[in-house]
C-alpha atoms as a PDB file:
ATOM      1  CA  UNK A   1       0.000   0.000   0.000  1.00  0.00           C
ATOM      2  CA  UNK A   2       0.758   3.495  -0.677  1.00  0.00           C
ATOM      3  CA  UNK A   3       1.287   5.344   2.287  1.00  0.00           C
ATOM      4  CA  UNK A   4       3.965   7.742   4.537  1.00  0.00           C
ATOM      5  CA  UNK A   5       4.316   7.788   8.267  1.00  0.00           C
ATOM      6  CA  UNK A   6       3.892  10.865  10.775  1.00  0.00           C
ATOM      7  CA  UNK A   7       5.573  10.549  14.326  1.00  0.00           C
ATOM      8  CA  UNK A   8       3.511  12.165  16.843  1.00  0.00           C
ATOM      9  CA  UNK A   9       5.236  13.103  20.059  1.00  0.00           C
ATOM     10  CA  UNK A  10       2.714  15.589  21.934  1.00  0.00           C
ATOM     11  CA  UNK A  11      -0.680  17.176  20.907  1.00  0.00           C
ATOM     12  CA  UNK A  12       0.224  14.896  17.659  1.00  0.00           C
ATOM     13  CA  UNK A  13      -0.934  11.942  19.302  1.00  0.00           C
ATOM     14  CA  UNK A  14      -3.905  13.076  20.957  1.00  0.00           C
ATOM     15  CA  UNK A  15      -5.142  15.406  18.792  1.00  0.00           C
ATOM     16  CA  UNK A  16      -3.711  14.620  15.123  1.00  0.00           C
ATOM     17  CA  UNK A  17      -6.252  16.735  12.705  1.00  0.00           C
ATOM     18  CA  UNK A  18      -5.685  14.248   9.919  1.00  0.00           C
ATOM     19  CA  UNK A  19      -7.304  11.017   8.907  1.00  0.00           C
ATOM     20  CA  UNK A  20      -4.933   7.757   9.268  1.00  0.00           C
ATOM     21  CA  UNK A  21      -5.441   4.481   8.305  1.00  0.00           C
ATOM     22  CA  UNK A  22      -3.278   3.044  11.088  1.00  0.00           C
ATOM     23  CA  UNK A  23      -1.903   4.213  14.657  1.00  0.00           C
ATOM     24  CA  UNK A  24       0.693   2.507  16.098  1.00  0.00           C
ATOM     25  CA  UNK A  25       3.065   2.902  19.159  1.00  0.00           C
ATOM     26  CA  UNK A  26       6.938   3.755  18.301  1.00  0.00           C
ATOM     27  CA  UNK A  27       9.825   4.852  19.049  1.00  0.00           C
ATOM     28  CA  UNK A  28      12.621   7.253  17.926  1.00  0.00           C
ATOM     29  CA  UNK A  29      16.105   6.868  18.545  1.00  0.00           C
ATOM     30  CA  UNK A  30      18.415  10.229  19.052  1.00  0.00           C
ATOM     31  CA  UNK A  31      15.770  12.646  20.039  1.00  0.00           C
ATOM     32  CA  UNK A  32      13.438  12.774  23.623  1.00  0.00           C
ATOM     33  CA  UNK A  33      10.396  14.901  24.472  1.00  0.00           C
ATOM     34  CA  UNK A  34      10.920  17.674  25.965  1.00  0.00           C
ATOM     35  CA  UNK A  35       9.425  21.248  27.458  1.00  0.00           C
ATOM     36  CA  UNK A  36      11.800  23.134  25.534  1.00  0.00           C
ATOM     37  CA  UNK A  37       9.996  25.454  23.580  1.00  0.00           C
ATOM     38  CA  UNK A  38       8.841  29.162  24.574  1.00  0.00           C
ATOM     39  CA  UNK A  39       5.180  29.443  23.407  1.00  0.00           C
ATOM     40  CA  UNK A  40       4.575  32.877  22.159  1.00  0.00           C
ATOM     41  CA  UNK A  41       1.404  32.001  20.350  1.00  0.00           C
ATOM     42  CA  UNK A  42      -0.719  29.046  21.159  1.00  0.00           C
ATOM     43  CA  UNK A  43       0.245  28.685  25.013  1.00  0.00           C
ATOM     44  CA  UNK A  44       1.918  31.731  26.113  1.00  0.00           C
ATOM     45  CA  UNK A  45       2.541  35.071  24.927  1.00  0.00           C
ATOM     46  CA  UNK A  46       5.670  37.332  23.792  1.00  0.00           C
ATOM     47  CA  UNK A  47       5.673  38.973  27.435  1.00  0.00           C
ATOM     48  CA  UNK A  48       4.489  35.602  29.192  1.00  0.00           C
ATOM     49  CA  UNK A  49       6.019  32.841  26.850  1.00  0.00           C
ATOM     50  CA  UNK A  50       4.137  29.040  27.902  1.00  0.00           C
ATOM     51  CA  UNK A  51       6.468  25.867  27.183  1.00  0.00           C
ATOM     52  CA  UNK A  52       5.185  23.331  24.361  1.00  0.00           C
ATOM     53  CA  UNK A  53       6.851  20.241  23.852  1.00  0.00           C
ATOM     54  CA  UNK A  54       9.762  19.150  20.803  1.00  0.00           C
ATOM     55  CA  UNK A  55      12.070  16.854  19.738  1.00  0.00           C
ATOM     56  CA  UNK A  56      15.208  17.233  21.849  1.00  0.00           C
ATOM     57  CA  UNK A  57      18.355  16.201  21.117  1.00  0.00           C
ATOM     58  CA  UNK A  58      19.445  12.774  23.069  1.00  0.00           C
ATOM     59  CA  UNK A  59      17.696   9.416  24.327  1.00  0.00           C
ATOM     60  CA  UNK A  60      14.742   8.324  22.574  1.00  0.00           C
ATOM     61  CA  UNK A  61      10.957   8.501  22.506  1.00  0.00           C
ATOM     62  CA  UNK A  62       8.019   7.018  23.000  1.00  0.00           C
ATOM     63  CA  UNK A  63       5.190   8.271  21.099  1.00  0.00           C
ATOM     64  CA  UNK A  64       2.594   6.970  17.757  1.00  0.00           C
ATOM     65  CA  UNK A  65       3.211   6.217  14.077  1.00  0.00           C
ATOM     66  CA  UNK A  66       0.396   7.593  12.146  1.00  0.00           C
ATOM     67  CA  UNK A  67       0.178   5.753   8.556  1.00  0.00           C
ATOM     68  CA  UNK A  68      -1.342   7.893   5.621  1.00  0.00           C
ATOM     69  CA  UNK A  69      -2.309   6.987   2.700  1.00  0.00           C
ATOM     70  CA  UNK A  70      -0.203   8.244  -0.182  1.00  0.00           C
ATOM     71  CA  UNK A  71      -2.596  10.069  -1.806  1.00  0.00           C
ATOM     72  CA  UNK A  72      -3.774  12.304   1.078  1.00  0.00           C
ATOM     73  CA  UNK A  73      -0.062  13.147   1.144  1.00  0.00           C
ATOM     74  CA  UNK A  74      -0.131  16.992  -0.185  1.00  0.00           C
ATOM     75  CA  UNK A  75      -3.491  17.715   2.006  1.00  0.00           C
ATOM     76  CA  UNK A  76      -1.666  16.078   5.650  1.00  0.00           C
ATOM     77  CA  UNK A  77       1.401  17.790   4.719  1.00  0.00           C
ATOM     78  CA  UNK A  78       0.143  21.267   3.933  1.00  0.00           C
ATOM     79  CA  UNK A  79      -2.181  20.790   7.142  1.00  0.00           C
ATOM     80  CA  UNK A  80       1.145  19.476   8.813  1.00  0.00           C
ATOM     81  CA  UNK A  81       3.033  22.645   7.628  1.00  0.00           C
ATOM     82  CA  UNK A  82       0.704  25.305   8.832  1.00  0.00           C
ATOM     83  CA  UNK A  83       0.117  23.506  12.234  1.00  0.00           C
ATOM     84  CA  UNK A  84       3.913  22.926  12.984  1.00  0.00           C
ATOM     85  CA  UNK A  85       5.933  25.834  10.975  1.00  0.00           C
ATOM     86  CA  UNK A  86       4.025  28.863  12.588  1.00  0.00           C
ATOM     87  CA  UNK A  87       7.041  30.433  13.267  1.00  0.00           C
ATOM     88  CA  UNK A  88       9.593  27.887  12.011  1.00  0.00           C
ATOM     89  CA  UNK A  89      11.100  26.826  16.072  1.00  0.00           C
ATOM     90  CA  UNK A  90      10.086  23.169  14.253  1.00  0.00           C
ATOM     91  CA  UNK A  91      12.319  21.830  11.642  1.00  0.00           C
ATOM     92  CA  UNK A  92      10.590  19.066   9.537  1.00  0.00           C
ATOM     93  CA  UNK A  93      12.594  15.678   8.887  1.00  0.00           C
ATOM     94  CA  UNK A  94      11.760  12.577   7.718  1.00  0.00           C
ATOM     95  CA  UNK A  95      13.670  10.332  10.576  1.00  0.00           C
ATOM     96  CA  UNK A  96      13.580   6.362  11.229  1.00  0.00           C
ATOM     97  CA  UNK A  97      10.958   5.253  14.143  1.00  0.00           C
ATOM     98  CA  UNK A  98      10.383   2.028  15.227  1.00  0.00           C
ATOM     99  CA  UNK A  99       7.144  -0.254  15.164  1.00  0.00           C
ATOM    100  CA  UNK A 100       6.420  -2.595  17.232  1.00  0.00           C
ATOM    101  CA  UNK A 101       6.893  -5.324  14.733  1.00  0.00           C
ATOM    102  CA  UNK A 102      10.394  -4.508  14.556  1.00  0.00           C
ATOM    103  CA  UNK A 103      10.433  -2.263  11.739  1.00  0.00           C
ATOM    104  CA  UNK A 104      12.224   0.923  10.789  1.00  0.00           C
ATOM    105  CA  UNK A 105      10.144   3.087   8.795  1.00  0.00           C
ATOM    106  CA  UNK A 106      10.478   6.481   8.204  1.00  0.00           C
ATOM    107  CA  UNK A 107       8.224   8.928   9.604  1.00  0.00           C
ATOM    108  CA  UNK A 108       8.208  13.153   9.434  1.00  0.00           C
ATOM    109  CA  UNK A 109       8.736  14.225  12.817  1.00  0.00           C
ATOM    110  CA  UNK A 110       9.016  17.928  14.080  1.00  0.00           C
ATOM    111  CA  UNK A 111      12.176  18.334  15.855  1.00  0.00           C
ATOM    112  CA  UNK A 112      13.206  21.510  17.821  1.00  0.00           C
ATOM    113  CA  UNK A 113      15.543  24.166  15.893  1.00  0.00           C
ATOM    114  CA  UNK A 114      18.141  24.648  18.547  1.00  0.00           C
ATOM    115  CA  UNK A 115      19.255  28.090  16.916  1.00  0.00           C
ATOM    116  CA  UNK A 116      15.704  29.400  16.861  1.00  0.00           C
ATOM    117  CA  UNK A 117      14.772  32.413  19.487  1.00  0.00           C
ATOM    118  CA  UNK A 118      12.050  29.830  20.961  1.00  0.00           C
ATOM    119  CA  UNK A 119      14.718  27.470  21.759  1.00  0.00           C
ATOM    120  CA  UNK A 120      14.463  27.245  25.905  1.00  0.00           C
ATOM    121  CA  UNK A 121      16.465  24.869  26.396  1.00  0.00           C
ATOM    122  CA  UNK A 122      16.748  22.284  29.060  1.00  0.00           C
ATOM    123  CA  UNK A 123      14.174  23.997  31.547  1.00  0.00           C
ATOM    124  CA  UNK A 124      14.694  22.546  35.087  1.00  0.00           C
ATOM    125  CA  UNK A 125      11.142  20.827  36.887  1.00  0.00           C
ATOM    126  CA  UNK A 126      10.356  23.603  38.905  1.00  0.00           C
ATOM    127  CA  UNK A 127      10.770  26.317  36.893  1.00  0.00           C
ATOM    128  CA  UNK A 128       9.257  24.473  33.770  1.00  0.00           C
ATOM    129  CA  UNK A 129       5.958  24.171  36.415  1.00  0.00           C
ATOM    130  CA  UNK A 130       5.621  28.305  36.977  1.00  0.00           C
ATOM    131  CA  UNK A 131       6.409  28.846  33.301  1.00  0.00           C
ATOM    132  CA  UNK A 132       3.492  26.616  32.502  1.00  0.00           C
ATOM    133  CA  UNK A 133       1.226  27.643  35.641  1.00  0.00           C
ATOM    134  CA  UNK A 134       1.362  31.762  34.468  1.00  0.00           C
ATOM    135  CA  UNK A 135       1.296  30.843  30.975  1.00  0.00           C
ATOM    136  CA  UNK A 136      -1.696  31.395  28.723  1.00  0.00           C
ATOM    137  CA  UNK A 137      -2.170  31.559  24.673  1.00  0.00           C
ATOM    138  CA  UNK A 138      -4.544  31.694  22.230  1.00  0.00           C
ATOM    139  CA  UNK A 139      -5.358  27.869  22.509  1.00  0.00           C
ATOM    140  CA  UNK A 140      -6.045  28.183  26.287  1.00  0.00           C
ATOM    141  CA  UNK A 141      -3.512  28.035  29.286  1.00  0.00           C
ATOM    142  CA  UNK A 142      -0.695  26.290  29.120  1.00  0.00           C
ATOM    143  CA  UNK A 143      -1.384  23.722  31.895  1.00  0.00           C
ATOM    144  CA  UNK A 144      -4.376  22.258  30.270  1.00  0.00           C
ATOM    145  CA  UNK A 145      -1.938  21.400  27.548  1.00  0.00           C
ATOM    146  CA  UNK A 146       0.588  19.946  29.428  1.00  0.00           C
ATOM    147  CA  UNK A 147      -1.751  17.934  31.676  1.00  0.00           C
ATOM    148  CA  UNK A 148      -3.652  16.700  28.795  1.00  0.00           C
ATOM    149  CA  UNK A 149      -0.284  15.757  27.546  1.00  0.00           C
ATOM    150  CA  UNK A 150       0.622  13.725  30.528  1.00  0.00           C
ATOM    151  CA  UNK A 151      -2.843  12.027  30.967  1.00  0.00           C
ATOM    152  CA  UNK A 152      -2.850  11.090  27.515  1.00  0.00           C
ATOM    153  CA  UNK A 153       0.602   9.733  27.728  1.00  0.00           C
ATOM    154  CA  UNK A 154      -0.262   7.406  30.748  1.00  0.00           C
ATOM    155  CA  UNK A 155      -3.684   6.291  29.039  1.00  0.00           C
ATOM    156  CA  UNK A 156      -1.376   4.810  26.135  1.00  0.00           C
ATOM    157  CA  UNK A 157       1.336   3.568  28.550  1.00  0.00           C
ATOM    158  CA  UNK A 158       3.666   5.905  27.769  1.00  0.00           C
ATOM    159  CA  UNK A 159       5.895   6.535  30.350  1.00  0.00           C
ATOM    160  CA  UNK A 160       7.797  10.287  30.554  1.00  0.00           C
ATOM    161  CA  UNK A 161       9.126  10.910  33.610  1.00  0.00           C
ATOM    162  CA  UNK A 162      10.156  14.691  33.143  1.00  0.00           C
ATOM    163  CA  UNK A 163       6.349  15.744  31.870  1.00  0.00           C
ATOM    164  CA  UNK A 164       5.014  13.548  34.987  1.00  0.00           C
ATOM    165  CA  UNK A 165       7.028  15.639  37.220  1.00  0.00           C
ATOM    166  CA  UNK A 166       5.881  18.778  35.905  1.00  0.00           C
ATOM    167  CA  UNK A 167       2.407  17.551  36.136  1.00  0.00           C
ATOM    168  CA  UNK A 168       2.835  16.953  39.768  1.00  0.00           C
ATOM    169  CA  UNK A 169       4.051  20.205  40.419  1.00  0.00           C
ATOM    170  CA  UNK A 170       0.843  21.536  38.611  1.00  0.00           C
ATOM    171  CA  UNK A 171      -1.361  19.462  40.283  1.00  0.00           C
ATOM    172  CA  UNK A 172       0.302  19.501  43.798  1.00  0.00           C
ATOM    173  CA  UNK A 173       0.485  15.678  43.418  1.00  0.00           C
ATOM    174  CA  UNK A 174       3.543  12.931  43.709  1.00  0.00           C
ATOM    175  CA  UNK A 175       4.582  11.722  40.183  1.00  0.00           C
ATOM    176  CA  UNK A 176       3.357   8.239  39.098  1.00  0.00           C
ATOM    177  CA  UNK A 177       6.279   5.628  39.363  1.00  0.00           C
ATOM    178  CA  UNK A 178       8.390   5.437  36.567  1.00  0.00           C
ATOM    179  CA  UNK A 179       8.753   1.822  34.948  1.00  0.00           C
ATOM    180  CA  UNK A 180      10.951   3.314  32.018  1.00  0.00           C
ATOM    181  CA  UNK A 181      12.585   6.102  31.051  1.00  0.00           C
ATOM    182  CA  UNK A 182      11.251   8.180  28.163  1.00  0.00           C
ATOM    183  CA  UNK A 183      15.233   9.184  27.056  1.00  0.00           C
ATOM    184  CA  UNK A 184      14.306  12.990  28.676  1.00  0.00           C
END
């Protein structure tokens, strides 16, 4: 069959906008999820920037495989494009994720442009938590998205130790037990 893969690491994998024949789990080597990317639109502000998640140099991670068929290519992609490349913190590559089965295929992902202005950095628990809790965008505060995030993340067994702990702190709970380490 015809079709190209889309690695979904965050709001990707709860929330993909685009129709998929198949959703898998999978996993990419050389990159981990991570809160390191000042929000100036969506979940933050210029003069209160939010954190949003991206692909991180290091590790690996756990996230889903959406397959698409071929010929919905040019509509997912421009979709893809306008969702991801607002302001170009996202560089698009096509990188080798792994299926359960086994298999390599390769999948766009959306990996963080370390030289971009939105580029935070490895952001420390705590201060990742206030950044989030005083954050708020056009898409709604920035602790609804990283909570949904989290819960969505544990409902698919996902484990990600760094966005639990943030969660905690936003939620004034204990982190759930980690089984194994998302690479972050």
């Amino acid at each position: 069959m015809d079709e190209f893969w889309v690695f979904g690491y965050g709001s990707l994998m709860w929330n993909p906008g685009f129709k998929s024949h198949r959703r898998v789990h999978a996993r990419l080597s050389g990159y981990h999820r991570s809160l390191c990317i000042r929000s100036f639109v969506h979940r933050g502000t210029a003069e209160a920037p939010g954190l949003v998640l991206g692909l991180d140099r290091g590790g690996f991670c756990e996230g889903l495989a959406f397959a698409v068929k071929g010929n919905d290519e040019d509509t997912v992609m421009a979709y893809l494009r306008e969702r991801e490349l607002v302001t170009n913190v996202y560089r698009e590559l096509v990188l080798p994720v792994r299926l359960p089965s086994g298999e390599h295929v390769p999948a766009v992902c959306y990996v963080v442009d370390r030289a971009h202005a939105q580029y935070a950095g490895a952001v420390d628990v705590e201060k990742a938590a206030t950044i989030v809790k005083n954050a708020h965008g056009q898409a709604g505060p920035n602790r609804d998205y990283v909570l949904n995030t989290a819960r969505h993340l544990r409902e698919m067994d996902i484990e990600d130790a760094a966005l639990e702990a943030v969660a905690a702190l936003l939620t004034n709970e204990d982190p759930r037990p980690v089984k194994r380490n998302s690479g972050a």
